[in-house]
N, C-alpha and C. Protein backbone atom coordinates (compact mmCIF):
# COMPACT_ATOMS: atom_id res chain seq x y z
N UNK A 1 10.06 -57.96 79.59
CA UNK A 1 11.23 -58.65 79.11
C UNK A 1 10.81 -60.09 78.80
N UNK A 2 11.65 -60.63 77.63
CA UNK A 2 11.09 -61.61 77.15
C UNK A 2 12.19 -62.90 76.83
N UNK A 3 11.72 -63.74 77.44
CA UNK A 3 13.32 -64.90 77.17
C UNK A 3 12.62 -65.76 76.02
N UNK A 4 13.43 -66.85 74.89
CA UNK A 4 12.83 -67.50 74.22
C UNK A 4 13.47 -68.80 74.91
N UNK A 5 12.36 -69.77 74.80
CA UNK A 5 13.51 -71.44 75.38
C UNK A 5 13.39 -71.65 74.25
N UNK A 6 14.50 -72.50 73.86
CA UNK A 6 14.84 -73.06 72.71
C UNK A 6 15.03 -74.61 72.82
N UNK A 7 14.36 -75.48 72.06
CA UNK A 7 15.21 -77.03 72.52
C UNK A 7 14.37 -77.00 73.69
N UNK A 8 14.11 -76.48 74.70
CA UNK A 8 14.02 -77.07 76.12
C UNK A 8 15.34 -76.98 76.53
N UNK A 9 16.09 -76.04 76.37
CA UNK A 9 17.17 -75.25 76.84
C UNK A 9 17.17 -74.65 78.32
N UNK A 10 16.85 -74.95 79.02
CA UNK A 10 16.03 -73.96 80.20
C UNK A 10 17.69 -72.89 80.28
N UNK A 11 18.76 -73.88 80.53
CA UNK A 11 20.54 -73.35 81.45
C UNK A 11 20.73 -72.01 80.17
N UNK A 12 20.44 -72.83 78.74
CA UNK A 12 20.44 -71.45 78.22
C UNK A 12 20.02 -70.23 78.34
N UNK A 13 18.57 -70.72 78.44
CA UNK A 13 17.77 -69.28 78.49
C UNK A 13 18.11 -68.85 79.63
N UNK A 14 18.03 -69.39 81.27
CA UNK A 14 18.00 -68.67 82.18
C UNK A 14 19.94 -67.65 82.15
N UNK A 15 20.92 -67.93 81.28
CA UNK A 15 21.58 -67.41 81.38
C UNK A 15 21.60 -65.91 80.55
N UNK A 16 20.44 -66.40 79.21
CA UNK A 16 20.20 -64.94 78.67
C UNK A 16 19.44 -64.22 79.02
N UNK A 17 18.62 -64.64 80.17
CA UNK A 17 17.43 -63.69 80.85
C UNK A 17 18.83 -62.76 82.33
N UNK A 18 19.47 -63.61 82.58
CA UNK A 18 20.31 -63.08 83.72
C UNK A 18 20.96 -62.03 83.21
N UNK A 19 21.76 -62.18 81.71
CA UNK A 19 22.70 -61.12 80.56
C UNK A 19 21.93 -59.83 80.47
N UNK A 20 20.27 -59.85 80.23
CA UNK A 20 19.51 -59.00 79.93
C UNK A 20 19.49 -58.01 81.38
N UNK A 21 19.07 -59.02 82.35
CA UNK A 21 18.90 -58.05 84.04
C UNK A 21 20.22 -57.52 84.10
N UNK A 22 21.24 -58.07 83.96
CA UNK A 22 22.57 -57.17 84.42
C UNK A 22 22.78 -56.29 83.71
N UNK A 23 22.51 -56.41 82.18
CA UNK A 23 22.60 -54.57 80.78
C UNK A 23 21.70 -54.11 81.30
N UNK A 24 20.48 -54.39 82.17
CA UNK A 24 19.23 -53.09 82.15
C UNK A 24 19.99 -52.31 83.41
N UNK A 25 20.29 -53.38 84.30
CA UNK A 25 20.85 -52.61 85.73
C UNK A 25 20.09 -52.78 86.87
N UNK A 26 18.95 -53.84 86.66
CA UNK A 26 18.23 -54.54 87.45
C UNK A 26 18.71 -54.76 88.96
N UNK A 27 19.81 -55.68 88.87
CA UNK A 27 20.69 -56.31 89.57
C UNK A 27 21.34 -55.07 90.83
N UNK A 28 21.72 -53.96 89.97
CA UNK A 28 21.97 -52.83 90.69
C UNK A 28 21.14 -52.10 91.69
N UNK A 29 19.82 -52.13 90.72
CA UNK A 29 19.12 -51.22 91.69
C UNK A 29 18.03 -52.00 92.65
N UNK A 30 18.47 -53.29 92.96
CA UNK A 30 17.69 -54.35 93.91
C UNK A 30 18.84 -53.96 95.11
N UNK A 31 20.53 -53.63 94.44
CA UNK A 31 21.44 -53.50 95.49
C UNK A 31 21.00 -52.62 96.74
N UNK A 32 20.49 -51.08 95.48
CA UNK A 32 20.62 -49.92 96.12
C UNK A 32 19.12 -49.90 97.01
N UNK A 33 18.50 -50.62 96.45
CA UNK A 33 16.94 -50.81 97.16
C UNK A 33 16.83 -51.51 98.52
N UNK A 34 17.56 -52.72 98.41
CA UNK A 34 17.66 -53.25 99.83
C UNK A 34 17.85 -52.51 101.39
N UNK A 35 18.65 -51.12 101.07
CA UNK A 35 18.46 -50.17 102.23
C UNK A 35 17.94 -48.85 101.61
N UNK A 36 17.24 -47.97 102.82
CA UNK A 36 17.03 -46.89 102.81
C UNK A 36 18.59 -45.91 102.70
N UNK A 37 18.07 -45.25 101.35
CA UNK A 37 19.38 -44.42 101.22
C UNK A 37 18.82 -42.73 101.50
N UNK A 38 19.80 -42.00 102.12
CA UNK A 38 19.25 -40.52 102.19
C UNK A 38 19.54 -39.70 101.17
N UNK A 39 18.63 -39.08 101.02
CA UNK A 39 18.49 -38.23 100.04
C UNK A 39 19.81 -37.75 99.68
N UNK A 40 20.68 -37.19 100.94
CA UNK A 40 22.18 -36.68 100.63
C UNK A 40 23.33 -37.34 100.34
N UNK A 41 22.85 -39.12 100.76
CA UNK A 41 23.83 -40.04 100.47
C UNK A 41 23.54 -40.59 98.79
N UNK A 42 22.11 -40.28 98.85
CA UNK A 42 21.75 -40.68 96.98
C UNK A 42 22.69 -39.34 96.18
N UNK A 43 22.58 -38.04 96.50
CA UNK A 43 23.34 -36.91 96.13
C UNK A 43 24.62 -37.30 95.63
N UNK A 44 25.49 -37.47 96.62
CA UNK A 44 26.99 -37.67 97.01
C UNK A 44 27.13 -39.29 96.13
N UNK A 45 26.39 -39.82 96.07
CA UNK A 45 27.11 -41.42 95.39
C UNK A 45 26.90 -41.16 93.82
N UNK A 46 26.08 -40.39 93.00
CA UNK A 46 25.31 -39.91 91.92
C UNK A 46 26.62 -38.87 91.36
N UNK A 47 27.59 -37.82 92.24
CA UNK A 47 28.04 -37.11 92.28
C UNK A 47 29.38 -37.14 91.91
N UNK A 48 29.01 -39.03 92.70
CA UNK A 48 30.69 -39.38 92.68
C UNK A 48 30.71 -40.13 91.52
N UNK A 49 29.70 -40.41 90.91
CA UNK A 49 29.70 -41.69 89.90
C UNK A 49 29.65 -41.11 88.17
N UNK A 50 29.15 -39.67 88.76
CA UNK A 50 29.69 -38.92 87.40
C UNK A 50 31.19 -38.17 87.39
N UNK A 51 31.82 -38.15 88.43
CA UNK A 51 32.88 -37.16 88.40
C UNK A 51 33.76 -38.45 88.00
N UNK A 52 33.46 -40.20 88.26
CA UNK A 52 34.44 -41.19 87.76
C UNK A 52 34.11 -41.60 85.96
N UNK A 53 32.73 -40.99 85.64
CA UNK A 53 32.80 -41.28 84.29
C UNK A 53 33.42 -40.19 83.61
N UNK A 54 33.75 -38.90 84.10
CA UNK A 54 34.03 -37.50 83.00
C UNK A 54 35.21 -38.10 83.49
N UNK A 55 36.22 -38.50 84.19
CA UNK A 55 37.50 -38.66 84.20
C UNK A 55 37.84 -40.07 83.83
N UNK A 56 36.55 -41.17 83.63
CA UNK A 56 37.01 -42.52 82.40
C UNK A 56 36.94 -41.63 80.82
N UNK A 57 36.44 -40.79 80.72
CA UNK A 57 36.11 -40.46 79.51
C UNK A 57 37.23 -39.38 79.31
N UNK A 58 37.71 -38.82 79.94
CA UNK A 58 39.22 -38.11 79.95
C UNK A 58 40.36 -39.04 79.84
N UNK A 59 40.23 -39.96 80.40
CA UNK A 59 41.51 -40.58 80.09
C UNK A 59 41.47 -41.50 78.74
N UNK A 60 40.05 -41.57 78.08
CA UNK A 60 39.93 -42.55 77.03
C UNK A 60 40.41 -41.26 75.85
N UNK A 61 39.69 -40.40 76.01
CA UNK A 61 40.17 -39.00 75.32
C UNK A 61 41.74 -38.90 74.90
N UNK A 62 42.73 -38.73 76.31
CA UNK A 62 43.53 -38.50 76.20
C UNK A 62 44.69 -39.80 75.68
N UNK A 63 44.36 -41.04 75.86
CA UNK A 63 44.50 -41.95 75.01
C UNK A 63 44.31 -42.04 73.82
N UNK A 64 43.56 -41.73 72.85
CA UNK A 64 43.21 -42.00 71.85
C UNK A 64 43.51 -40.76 71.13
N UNK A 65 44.06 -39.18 71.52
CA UNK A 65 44.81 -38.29 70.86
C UNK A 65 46.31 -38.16 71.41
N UNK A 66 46.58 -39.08 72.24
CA UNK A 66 47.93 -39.79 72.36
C UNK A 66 48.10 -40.69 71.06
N UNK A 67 47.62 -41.79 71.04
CA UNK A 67 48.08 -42.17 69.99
C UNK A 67 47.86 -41.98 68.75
N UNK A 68 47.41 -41.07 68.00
CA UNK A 68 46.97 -40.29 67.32
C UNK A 68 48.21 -39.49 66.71
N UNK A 69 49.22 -38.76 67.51
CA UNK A 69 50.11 -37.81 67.55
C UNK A 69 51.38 -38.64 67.65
């Protein structure tokens, strides 16, 4: 990953190097790294985190052929 300084911008850049770590998910997985997670608790959180996107994506669904009709 690559920041540009501009000017001698440092506040800039270090805010577009921070923009970049939080879209990759950096930030996240330093969270999940800080403890030992078990295999069945990595299962169950993975499990739960897709059953909340098929039901964001159901309700964006059902929104958008709501207003549609």
């Amino acid at each position: 990953m690559q920041i540009i300084v501009r000017d001698n911008n440092v506040d800039q850049a270090l805010r577009a190097l921070k923009k970049k770590l939080q879209r990759e998910g950096v930030y996240r997985e330093m969270k999940l790294r800080r403890h030992y997670e078990k295999p069945s608790e990595k299962r169950a959180r993975e499990r739960a985190a897709a059953v909340r996107r098929a039901r964001k994506l159901e309700r964006k669904r059902q929104e958008r052929d709501g207003a549609s009709r």
